[in-house]
N, C-alpha and C. Protein backbone atom coordinates (compact mmCIF):
# COMPACT_ATOMS: atom_id res chain seq x y z
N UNK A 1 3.83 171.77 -106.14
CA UNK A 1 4.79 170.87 -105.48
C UNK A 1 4.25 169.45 -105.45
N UNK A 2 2.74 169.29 -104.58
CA UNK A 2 2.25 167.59 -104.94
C UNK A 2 2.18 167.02 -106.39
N UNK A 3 1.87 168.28 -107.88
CA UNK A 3 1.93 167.35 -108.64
C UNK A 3 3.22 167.11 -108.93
N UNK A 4 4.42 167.89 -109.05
CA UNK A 4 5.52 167.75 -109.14
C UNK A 4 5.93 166.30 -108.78
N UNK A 5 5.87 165.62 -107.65
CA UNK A 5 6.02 164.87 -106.90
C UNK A 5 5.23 163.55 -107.21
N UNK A 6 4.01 164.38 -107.81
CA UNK A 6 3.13 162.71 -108.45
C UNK A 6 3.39 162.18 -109.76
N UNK A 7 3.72 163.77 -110.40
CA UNK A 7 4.46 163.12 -111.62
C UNK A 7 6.19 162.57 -111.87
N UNK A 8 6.80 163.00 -110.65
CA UNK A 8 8.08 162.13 -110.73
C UNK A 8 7.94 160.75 -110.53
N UNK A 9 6.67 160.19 -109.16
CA UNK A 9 6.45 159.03 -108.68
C UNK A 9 6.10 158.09 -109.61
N UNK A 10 5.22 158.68 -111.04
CA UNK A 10 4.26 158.23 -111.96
C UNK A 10 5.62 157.68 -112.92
N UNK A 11 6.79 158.40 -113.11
CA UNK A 11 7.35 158.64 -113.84
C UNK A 11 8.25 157.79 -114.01
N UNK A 12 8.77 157.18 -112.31
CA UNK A 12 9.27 156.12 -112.14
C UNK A 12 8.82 154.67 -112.04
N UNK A 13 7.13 154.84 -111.76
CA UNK A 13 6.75 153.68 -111.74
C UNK A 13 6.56 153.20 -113.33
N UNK A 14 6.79 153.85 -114.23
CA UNK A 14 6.80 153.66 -115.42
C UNK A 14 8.20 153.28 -116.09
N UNK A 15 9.09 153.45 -115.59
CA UNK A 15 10.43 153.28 -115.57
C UNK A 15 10.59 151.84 -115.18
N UNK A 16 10.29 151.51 -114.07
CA UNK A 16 10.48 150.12 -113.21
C UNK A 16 9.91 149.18 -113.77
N UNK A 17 8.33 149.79 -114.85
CA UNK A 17 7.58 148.78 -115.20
C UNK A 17 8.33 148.20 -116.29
N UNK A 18 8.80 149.31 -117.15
CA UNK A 18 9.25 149.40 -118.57
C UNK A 18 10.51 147.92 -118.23
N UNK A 19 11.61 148.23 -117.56
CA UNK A 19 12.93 147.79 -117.07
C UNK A 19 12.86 146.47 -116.55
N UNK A 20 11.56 146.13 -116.04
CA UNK A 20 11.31 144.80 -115.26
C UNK A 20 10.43 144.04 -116.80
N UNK A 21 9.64 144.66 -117.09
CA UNK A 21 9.11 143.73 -118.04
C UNK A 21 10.20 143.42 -119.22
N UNK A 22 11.23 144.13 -119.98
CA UNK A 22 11.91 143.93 -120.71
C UNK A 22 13.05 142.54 -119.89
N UNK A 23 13.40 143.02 -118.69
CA UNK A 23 13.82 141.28 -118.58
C UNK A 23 13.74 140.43 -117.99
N UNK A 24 12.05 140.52 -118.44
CA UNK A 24 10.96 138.66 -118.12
C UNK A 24 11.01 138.41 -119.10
N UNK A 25 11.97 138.75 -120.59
CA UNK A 25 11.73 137.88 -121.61
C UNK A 25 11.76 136.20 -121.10
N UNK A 26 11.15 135.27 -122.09
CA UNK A 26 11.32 133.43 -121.85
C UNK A 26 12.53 133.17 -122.28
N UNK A 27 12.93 132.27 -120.89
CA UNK A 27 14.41 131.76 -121.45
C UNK A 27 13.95 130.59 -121.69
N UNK A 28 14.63 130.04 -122.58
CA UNK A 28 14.42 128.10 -123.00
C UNK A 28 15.72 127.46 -122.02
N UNK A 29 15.57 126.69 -120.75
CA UNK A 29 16.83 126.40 -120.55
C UNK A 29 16.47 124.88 -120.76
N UNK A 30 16.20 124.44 -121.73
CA UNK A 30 16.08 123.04 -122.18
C UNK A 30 16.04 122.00 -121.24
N UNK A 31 16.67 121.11 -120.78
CA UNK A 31 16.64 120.07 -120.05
C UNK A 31 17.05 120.14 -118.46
N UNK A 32 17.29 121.64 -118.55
CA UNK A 32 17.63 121.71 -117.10
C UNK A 32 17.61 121.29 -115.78
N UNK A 33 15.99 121.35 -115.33
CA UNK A 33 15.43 120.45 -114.98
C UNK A 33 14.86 118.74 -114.82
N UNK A 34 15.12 118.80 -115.65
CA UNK A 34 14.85 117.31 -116.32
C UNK A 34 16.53 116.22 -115.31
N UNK A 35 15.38 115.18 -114.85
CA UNK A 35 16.93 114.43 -113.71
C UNK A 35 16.53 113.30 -115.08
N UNK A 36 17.89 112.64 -115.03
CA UNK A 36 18.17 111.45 -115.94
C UNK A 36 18.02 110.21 -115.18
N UNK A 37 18.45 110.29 -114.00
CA UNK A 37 18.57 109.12 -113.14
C UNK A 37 16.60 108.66 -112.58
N UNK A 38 15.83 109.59 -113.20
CA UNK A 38 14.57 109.49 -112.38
C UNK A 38 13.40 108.49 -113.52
N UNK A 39 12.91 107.58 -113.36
CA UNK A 39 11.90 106.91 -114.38
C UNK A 39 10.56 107.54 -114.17
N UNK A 40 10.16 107.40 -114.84
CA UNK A 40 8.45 108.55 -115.18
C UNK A 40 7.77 107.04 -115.21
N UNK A 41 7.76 105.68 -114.94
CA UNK A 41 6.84 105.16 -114.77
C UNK A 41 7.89 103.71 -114.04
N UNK A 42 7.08 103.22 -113.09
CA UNK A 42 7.71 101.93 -112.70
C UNK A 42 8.58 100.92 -113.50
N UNK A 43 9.51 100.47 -113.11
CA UNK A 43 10.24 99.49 -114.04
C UNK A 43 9.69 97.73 -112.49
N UNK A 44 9.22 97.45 -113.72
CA UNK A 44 8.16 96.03 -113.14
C UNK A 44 9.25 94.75 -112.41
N UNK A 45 10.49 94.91 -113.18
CA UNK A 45 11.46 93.46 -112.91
C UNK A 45 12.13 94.11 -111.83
N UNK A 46 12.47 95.52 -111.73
CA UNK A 46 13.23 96.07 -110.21
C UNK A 46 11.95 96.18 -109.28
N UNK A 47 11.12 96.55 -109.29
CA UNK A 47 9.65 95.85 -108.52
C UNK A 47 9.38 94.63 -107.64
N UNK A 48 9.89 93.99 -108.91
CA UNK A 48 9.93 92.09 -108.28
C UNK A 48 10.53 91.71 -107.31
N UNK A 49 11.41 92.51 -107.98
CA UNK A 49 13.46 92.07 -107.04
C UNK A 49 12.95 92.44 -105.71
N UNK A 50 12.85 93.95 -105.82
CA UNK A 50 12.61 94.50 -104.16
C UNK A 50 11.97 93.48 -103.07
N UNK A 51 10.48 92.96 -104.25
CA UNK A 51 9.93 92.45 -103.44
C UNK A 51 9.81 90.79 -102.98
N UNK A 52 11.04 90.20 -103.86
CA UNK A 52 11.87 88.86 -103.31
C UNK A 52 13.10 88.98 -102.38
N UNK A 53 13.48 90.58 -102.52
CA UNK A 53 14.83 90.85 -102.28
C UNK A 53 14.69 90.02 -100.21
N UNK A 54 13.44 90.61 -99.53
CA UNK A 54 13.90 89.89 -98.22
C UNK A 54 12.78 89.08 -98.23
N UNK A 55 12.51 88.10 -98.87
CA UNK A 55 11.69 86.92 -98.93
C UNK A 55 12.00 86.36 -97.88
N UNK A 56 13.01 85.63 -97.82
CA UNK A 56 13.94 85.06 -97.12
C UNK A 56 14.14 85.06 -95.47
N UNK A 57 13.85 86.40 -94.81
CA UNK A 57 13.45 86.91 -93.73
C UNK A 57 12.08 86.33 -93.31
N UNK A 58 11.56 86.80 -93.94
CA UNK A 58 9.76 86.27 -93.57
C UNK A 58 9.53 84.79 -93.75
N UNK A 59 10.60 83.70 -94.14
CA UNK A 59 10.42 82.50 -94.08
C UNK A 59 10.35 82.09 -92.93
N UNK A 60 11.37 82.56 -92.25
CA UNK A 60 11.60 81.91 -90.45
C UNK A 60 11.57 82.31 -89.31
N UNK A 61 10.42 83.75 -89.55
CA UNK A 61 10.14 84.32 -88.48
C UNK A 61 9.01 84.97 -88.87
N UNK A 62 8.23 85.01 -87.84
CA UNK A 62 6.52 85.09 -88.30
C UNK A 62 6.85 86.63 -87.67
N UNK A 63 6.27 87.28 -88.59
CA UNK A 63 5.47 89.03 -88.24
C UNK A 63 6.26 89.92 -88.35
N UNK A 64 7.08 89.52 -89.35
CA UNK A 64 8.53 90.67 -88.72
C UNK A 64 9.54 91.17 -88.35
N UNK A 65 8.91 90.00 -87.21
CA UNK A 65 9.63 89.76 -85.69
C UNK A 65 10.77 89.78 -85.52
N UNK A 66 11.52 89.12 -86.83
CA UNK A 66 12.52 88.78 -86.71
C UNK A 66 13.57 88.14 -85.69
N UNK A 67 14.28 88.49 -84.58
CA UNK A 67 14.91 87.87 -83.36
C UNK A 67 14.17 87.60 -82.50
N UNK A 68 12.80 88.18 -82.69
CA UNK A 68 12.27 88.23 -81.17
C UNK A 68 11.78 86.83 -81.03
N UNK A 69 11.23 85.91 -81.83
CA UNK A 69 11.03 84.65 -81.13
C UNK A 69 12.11 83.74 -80.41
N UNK A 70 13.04 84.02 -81.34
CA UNK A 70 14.74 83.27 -80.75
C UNK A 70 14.65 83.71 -79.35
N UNK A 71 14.62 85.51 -78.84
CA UNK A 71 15.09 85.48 -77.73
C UNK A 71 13.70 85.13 -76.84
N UNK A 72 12.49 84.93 -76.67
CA UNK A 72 11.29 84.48 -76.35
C UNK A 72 12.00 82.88 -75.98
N UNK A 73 12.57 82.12 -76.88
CA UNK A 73 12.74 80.86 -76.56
C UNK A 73 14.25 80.50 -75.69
N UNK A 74 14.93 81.58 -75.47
CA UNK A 74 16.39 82.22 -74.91
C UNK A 74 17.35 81.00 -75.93
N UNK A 75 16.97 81.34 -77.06
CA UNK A 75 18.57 80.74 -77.97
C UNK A 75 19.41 81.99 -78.05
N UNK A 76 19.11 82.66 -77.94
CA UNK A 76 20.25 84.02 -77.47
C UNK A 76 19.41 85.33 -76.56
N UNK A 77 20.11 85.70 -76.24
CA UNK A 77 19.99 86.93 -75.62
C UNK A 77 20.62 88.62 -75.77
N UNK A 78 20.46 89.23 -74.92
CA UNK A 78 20.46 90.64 -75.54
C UNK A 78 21.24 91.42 -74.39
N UNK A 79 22.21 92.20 -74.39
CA UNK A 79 23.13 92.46 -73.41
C UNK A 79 22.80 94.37 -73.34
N UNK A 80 22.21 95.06 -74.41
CA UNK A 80 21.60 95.99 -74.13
C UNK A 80 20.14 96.34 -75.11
N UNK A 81 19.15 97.00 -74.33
CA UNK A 81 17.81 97.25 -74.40
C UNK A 81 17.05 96.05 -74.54
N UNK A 82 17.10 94.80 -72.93
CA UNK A 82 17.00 93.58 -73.16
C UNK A 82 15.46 93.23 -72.73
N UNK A 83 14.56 94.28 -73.37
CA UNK A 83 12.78 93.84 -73.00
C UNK A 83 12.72 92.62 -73.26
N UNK A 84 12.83 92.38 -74.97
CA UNK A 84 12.59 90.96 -75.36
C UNK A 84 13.38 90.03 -74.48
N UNK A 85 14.36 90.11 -74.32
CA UNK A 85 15.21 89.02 -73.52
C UNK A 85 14.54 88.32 -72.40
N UNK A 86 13.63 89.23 -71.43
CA UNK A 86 12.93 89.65 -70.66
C UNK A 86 10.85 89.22 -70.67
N UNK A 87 11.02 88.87 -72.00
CA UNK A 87 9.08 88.89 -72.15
C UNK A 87 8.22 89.68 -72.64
N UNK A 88 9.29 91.06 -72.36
CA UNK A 88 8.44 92.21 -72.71
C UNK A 88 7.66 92.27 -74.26
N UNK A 89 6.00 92.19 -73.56
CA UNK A 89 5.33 92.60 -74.93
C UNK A 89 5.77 93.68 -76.19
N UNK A 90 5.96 93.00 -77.27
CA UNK A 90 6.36 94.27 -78.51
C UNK A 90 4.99 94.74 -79.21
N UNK A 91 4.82 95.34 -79.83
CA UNK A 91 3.92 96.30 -80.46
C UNK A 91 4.42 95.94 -82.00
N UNK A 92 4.24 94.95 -82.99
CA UNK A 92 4.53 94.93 -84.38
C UNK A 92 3.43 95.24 -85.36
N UNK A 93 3.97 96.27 -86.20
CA UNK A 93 2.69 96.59 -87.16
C UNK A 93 3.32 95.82 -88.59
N UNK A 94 1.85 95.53 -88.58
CA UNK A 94 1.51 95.38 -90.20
C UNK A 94 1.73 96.16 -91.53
N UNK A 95 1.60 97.68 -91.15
CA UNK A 95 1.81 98.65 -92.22
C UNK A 95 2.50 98.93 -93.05
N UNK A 96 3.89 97.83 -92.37
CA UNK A 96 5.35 98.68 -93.41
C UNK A 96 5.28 97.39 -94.94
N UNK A 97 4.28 96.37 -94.87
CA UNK A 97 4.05 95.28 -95.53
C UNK A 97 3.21 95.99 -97.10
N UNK A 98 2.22 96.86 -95.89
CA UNK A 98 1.53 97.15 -97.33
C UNK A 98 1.84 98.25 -98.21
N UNK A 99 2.63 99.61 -97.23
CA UNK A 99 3.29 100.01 -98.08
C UNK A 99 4.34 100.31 -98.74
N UNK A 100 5.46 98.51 -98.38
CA UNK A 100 6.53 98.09 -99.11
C UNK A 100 5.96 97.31 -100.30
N UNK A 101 6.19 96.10 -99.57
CA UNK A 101 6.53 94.81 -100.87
C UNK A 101 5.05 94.42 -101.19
N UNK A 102 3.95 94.59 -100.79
CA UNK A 102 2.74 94.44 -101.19
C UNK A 102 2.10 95.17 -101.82
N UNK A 103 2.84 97.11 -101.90
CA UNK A 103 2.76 97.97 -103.01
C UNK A 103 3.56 97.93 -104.84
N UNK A 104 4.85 97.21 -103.99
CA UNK A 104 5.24 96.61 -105.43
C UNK A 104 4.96 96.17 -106.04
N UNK A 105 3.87 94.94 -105.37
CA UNK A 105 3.76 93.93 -106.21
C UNK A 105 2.32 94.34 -106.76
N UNK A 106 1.23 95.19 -106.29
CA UNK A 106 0.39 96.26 -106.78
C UNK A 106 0.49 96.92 -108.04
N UNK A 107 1.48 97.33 -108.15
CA UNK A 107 1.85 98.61 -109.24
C UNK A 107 2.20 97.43 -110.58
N UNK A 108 2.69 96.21 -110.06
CA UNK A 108 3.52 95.22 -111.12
C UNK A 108 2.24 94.81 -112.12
N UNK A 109 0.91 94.15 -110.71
CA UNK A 109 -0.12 93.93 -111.40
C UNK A 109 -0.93 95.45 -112.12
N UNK A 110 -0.66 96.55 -112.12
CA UNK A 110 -1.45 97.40 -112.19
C UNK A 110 -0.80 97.70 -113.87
N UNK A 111 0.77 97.86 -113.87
CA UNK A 111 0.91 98.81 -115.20
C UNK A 111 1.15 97.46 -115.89
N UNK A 112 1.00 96.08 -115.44
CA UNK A 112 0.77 94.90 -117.07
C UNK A 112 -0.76 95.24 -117.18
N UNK A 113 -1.73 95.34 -116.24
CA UNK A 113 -3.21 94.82 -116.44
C UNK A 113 -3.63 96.17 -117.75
N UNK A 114 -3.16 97.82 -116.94
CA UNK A 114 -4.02 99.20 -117.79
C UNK A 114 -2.96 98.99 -119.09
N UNK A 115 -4.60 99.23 -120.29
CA UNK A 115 -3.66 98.96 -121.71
C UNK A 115 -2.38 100.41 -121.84
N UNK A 116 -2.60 101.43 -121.27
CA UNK A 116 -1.90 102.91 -121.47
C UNK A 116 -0.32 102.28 -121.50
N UNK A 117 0.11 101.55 -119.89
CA UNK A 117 1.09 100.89 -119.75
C UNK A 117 1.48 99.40 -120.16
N UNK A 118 1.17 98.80 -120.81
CA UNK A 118 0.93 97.58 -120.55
C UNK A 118 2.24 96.70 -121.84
N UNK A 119 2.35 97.94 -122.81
CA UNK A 119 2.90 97.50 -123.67
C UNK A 119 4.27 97.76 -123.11
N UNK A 120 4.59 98.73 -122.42
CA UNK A 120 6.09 99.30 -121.66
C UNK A 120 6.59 98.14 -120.73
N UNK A 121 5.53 97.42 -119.89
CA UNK A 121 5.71 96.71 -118.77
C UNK A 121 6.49 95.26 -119.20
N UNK A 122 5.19 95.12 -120.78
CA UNK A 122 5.95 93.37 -121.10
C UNK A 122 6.97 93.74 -121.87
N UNK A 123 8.22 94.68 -121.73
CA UNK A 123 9.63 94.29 -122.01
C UNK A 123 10.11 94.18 -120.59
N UNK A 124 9.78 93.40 -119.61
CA UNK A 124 9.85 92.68 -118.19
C UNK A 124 9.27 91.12 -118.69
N UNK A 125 8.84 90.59 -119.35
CA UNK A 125 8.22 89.44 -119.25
C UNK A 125 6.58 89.62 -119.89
N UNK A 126 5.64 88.52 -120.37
CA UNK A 126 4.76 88.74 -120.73
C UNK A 126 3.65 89.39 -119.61
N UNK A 127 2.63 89.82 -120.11
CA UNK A 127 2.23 90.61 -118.63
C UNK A 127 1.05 90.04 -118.09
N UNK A 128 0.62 88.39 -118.56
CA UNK A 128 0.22 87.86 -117.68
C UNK A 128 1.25 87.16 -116.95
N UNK A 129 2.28 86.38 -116.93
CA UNK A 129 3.32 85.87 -116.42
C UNK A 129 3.54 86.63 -115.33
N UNK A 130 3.90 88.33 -115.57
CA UNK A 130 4.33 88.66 -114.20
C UNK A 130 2.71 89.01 -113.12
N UNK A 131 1.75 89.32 -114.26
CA UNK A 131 0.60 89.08 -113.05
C UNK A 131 0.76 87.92 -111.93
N UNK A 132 0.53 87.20 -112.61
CA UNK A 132 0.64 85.78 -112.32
C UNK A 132 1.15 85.69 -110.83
N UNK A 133 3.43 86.26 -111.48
CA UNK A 133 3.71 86.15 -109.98
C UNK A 133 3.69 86.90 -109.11
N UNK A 134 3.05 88.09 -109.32
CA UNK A 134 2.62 89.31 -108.35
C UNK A 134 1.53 88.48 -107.45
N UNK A 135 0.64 88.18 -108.30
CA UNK A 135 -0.60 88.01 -107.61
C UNK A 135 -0.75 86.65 -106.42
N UNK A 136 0.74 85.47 -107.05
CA UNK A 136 0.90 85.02 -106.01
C UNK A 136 1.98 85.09 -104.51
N UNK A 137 2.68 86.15 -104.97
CA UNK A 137 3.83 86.70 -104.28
C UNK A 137 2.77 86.97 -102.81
N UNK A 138 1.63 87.91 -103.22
CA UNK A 138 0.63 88.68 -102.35
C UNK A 138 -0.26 87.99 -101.73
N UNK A 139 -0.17 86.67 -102.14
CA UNK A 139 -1.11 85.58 -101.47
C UNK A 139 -0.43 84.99 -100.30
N UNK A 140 0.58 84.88 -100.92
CA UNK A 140 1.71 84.48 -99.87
C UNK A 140 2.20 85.43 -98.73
N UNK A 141 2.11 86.71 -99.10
CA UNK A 141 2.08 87.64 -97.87
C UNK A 141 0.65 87.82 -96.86
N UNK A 142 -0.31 88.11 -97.88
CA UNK A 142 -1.49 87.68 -96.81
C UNK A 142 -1.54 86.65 -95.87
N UNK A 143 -1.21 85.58 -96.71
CA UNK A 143 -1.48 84.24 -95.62
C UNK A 143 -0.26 84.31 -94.63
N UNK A 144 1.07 84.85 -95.03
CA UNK A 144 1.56 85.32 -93.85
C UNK A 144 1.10 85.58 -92.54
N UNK A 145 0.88 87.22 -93.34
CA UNK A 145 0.30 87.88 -92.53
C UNK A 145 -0.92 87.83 -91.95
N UNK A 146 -1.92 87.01 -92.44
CA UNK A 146 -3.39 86.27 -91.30
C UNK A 146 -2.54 85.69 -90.16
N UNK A 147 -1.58 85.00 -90.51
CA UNK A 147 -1.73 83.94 -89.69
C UNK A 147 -0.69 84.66 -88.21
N UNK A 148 -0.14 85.86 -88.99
CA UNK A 148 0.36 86.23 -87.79
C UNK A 148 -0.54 87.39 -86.82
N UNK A 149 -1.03 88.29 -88.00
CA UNK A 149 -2.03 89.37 -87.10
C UNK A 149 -3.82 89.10 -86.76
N UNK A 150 -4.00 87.72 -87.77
CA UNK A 150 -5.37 87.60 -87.80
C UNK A 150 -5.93 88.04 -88.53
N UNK A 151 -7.02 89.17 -88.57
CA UNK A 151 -7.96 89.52 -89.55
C UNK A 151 -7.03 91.17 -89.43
N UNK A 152 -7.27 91.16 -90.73
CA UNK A 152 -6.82 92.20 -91.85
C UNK A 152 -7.49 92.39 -92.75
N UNK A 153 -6.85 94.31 -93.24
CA UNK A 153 -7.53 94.88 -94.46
C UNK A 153 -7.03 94.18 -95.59
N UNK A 154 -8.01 93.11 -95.76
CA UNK A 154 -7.47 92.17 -97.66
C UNK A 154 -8.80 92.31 -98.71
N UNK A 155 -9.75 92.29 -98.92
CA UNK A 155 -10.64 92.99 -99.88
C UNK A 155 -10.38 93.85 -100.69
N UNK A 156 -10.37 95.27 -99.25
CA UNK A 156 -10.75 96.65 -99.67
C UNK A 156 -8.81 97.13 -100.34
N UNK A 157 -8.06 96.18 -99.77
CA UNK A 157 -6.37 96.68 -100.04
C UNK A 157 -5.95 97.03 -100.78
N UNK A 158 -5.03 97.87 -100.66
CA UNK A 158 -4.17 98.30 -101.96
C UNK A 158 -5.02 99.00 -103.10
N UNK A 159 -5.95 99.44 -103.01
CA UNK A 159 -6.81 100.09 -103.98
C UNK A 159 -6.70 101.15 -103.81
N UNK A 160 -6.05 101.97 -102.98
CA UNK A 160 -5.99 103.54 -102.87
C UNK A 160 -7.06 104.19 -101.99
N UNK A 161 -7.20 103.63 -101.56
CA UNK A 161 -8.91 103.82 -100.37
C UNK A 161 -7.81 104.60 -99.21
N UNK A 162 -8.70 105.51 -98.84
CA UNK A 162 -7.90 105.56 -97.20
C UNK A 162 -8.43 105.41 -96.53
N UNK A 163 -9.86 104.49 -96.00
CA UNK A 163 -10.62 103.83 -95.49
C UNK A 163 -11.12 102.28 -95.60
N UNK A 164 -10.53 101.73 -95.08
CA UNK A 164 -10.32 100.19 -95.53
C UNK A 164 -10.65 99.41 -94.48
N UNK A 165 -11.74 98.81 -94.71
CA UNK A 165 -12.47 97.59 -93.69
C UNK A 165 -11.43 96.39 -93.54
N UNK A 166 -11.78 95.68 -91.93
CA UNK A 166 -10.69 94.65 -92.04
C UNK A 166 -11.64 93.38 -92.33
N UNK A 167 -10.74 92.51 -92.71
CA UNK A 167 -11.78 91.15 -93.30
C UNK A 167 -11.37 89.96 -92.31
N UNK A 168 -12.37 89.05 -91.87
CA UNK A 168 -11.98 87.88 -90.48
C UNK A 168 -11.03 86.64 -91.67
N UNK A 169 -10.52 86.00 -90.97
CA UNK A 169 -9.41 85.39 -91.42
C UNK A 169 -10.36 84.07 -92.40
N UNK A 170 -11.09 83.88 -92.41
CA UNK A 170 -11.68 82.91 -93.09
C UNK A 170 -12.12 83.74 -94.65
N UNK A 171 -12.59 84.84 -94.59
CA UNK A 171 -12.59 85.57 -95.93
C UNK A 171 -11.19 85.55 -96.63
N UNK A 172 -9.91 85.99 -95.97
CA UNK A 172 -8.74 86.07 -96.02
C UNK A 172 -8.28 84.37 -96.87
N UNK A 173 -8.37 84.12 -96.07
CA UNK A 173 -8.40 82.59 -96.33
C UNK A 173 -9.04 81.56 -97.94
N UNK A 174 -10.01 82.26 -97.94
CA UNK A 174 -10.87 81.78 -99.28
C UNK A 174 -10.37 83.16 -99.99
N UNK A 175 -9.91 83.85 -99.64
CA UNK A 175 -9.66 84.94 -100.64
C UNK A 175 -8.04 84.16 -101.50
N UNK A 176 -7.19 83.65 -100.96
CA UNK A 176 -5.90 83.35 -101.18
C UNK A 176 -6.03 82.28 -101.98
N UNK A 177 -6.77 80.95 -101.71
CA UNK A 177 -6.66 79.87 -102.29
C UNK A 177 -7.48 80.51 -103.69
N UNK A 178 -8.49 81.22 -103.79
CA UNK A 178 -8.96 81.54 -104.85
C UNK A 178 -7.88 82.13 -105.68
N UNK A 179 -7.19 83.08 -105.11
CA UNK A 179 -6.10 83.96 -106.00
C UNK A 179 -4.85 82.88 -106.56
N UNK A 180 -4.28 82.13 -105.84
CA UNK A 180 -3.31 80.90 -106.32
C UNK A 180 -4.04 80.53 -107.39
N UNK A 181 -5.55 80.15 -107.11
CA UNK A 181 -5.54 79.20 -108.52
C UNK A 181 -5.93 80.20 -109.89
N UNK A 182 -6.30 81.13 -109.74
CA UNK A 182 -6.51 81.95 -110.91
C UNK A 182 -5.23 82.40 -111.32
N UNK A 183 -4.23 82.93 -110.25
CA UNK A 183 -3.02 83.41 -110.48
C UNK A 183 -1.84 81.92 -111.52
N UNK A 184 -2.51 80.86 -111.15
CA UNK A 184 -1.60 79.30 -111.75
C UNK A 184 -2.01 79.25 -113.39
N UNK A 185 -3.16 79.60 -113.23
CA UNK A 185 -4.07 79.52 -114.32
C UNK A 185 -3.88 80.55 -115.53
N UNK A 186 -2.49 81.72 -114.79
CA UNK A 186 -3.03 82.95 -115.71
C UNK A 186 -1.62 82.74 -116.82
N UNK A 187 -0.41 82.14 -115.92
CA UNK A 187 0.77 81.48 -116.85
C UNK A 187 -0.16 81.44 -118.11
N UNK A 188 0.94 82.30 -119.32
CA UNK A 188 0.68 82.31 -120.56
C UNK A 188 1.97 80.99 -121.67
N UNK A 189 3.05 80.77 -120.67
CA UNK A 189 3.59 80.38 -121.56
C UNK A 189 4.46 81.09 -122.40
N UNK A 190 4.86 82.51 -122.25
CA UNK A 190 5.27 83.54 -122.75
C UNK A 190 6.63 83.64 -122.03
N UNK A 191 7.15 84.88 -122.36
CA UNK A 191 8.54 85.21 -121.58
C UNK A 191 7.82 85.24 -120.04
N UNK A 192 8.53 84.88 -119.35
CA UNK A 192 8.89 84.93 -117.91
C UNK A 192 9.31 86.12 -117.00
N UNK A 193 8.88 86.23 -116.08
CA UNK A 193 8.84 87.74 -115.46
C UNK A 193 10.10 88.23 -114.85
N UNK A 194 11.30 88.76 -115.80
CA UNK A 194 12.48 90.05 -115.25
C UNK A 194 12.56 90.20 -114.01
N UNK A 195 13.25 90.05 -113.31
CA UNK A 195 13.95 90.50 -111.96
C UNK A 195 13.63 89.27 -110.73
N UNK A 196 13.13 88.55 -111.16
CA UNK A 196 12.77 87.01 -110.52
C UNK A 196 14.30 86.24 -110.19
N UNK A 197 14.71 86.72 -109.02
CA UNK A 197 15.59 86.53 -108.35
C UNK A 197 15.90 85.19 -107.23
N UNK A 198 14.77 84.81 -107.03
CA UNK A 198 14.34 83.52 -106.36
C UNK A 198 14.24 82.19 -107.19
N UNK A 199 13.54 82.06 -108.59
CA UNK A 199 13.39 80.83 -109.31
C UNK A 199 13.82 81.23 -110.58
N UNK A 200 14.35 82.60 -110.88
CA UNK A 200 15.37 82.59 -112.32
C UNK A 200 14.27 82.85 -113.29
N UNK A 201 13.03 83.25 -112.85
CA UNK A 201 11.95 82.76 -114.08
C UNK A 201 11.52 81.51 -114.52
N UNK A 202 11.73 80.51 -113.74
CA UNK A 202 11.39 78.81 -114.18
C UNK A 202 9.38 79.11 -113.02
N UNK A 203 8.94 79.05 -114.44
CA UNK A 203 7.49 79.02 -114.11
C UNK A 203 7.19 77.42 -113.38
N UNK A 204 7.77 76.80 -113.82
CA UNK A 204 7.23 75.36 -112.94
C UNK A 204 7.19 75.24 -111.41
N UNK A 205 8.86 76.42 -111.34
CA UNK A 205 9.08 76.41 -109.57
C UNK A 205 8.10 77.41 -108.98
């Protein structure tokens, strides 16, 4: 009776194996997977854009801040959740800087500089040109941003570290004027950097 029973069990597990392995044949479902709408490597001139797109904001309000100095000085006020209206200290971080528009402009300098990408990037403009205005886009956010938070991670930045020393505003400082003039210096004279939404690509402005 037990072997009876071990050889029916045997009998079926041989059955199940047989039945299951016959259909794991490989299917090819070609592109199935594959999204069309998705890029496999940065596009450098929609990069730019993003990161001129709120230039404009950070001209006339230091840190962020956006309303909050207006209502600090009461040119308007606030009729609900009225801290600022009020004095109340805010809490503004720095963070969403570096890993927005100061990552863009990262990746812009990163796939002109590595030769792998470099040839993909300059159908955006030549790929010192858009170095160029990456590298001063980011000077211009630093010195922003010194002057609103003080000393910051600018050295060790944007390098992929997840440990990043902060630097006193005078490093910061000689760090920027150095980068303008190497960044003025790096203009090739070539096509002009794609998605430059602010000066059209006129290297003079």
């Amino acid at each position: 009776m037990k072997l009876t029973i071990k050889n029916k069990l045997f009998a079926s597990f041989i059955t199940i194996s047989l039945v299951a392995g016959a259909g794991c044949e490989k299917v090819d479902f070609g592109d199935l997977n594959t999204n069309p709408n998705l890029t496999t490597s940065p596009i450098t001139s929609a990069l730019l854009t993003n990161a001129l797109a709120g230039f404009g904001n950070n001209s006339w309000d230091q840190g962020g801040v956006r309303t909050v100095s207006g209502l600090y000085a009461q040119y308007f006020t606030e009729t609900q959740y009225t801290e600022a209206s009020r004095y109340a200290k805010q809490t503004f971080n720095w963070d969403g800087f570096y890993s927005g528009v100061m990552y863009d402009l990262q990746n812009i300098i990163n796939y002109n500089t590595d030769p792998a990408t470099a040839a993909k990037a300059a159908e955006n403009g030549s790929n010192n040109n858009q170095i160029a205005v990456a590298r001063i886009l980011k000077a211009y956010y630093f010195w922003w941003m010194t002057d609103t938070w003080g000393d910051l991670p600018y050295t060790g930045a944007l390098q992929g570290s997840g440990t990043i020393p902060y630097d006193t505003q005078d490093v910061i400082y000689a760090g920027i004027l150095k980068e303008l003039k190497e960044a003025v210096a790096q203009f090739d004279g070539g096509l002009p950097a794609a998605g430059d939404i602010l000066y059209n690509g006129d290297i003079d402005k």
